[in-house]
Protein backbone atom coordinates (compact mmCIF):
# COMPACT_ATOMS: atom_id res chain seq x y z
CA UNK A 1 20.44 17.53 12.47
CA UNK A 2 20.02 14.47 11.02
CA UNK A 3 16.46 15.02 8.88
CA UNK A 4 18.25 13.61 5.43
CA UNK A 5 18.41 10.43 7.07
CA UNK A 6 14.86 10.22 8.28
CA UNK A 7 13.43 11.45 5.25
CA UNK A 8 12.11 8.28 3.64
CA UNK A 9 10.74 8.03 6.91
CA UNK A 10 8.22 11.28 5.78
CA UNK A 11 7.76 10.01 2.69
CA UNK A 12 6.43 7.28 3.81
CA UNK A 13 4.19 9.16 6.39
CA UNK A 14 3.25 11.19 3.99
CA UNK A 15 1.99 8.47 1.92
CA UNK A 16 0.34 6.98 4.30
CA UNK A 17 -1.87 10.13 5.18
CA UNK A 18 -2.69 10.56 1.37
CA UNK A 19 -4.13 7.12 1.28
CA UNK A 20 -5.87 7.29 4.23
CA UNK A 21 -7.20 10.71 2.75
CA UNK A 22 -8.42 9.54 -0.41
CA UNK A 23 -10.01 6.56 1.33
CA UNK A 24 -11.95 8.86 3.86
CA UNK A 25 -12.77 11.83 1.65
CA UNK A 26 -13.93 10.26 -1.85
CA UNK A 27 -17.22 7.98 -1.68
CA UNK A 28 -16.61 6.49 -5.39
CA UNK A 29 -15.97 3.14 -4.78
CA UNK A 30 -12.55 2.76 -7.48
CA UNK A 31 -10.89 5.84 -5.71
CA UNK A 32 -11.45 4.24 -2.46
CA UNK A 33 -9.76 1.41 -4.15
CA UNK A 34 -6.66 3.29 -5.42
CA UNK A 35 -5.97 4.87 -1.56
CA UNK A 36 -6.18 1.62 0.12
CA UNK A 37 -3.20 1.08 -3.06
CA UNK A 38 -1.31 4.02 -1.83
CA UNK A 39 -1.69 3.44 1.29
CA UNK A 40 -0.32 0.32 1.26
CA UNK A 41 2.64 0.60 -1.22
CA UNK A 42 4.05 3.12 1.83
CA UNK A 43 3.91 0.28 4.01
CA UNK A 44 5.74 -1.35 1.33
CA UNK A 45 8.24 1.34 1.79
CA UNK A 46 8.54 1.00 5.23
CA UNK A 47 9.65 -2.28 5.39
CA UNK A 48 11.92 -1.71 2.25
CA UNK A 49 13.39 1.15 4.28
CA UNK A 50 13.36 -1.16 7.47
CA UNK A 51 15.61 -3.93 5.89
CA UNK A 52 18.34 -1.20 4.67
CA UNK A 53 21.73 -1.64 6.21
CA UNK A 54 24.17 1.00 5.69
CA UNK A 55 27.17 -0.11 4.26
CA UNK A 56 25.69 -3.82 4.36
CA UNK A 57 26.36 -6.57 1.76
CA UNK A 58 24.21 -9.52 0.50
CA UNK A 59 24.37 -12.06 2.84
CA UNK A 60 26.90 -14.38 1.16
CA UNK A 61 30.05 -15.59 3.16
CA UNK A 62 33.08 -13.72 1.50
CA UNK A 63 36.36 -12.44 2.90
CA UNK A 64 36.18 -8.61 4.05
CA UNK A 65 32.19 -8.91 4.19
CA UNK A 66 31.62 -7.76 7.62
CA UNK A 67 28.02 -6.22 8.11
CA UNK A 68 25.04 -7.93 6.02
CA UNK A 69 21.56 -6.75 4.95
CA UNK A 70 18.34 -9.05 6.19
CA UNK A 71 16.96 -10.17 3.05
CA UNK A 72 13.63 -11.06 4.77
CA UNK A 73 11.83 -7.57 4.35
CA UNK A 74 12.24 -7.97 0.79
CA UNK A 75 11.30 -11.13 0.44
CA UNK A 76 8.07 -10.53 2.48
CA UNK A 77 7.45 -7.20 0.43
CA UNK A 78 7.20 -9.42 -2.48
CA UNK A 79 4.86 -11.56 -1.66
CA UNK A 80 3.09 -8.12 0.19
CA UNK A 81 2.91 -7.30 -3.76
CA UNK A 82 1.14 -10.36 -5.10
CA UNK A 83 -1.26 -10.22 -2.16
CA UNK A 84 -1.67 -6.65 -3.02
CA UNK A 85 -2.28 -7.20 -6.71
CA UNK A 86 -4.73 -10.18 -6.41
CA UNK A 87 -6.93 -8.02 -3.42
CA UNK A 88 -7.02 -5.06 -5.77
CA UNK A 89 -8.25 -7.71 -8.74
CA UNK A 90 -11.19 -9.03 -6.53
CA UNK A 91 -11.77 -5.42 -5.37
CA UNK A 92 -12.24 -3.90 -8.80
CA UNK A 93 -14.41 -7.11 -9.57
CA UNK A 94 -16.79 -6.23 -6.81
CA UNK A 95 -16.91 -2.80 -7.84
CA UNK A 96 -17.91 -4.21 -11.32
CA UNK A 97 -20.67 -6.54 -10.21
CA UNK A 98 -21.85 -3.55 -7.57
CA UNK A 99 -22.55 -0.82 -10.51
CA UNK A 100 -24.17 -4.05 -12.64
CA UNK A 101 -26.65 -4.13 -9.68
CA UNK A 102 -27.29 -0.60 -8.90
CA UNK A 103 -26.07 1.19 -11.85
CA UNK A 104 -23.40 3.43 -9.80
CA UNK A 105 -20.50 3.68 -7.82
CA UNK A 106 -21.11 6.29 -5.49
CA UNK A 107 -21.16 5.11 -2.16
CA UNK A 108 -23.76 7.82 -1.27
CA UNK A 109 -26.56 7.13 -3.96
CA UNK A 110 -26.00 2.96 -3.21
CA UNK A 111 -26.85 4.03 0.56
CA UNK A 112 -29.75 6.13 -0.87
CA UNK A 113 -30.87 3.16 -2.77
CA UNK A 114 -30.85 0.66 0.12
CA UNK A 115 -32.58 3.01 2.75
CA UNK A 116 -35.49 3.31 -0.08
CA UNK A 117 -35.90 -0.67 -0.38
């Protein structure tokens, strides 16, 4: 059976149903915030996992070198990461300027507030 091998796989999986969880089930605005994080470093994982070769070498020319990892997953992961990081920034800064206006960050009471106005 070969379930070692596809266990980042799960992780991953996993991940990406705890994310999608926390999104769902929590209605404070930051939470929601922090699954849509989780959720997306297992993507990050995934694509990490994706550009794995076994046995594979950095793709410089050398003698003996025979099999080569793509570096392009993990150069696109990085820049994944800044994207992720600057999303999260204007996220949390919309959360900031939401409880200025209504005083909370409960998705619920903001909805209760609207449907009275």
């Amino acid at each position: 059976m070969a379930f070692p091998g596809l266990l980042n796989y799960w992780f991953v999986v996993i991940l990406m149903m705890i994310g999608f969880f926390i999104v769902i089930a929590h209605g404070n605005l930051v939470k929601k915030i922090v699954g849509l994080n989780v959720f997306q470093i297992s993507v990050f994982l995934f694509y990490i996992t994706m550009g794995k070769v076994d046995g594979g070498s950095a793709p410089i020319l050398a003698e003996g070198i025979e099999v080569y990892s793509n570096p392009l997953p993990h150069v696109l992961i990085l820049t994944a990461i800044v994207v992720g990081v600057a999303t999260t920034a204007l996220g949390l800064a919309l959360v900031v300027r939401i409880n200025e206006s209504y005083g909370t960050i409960e998705e619920d009471e903001i909805g209760a507030m609207e449907d009275d106005a």
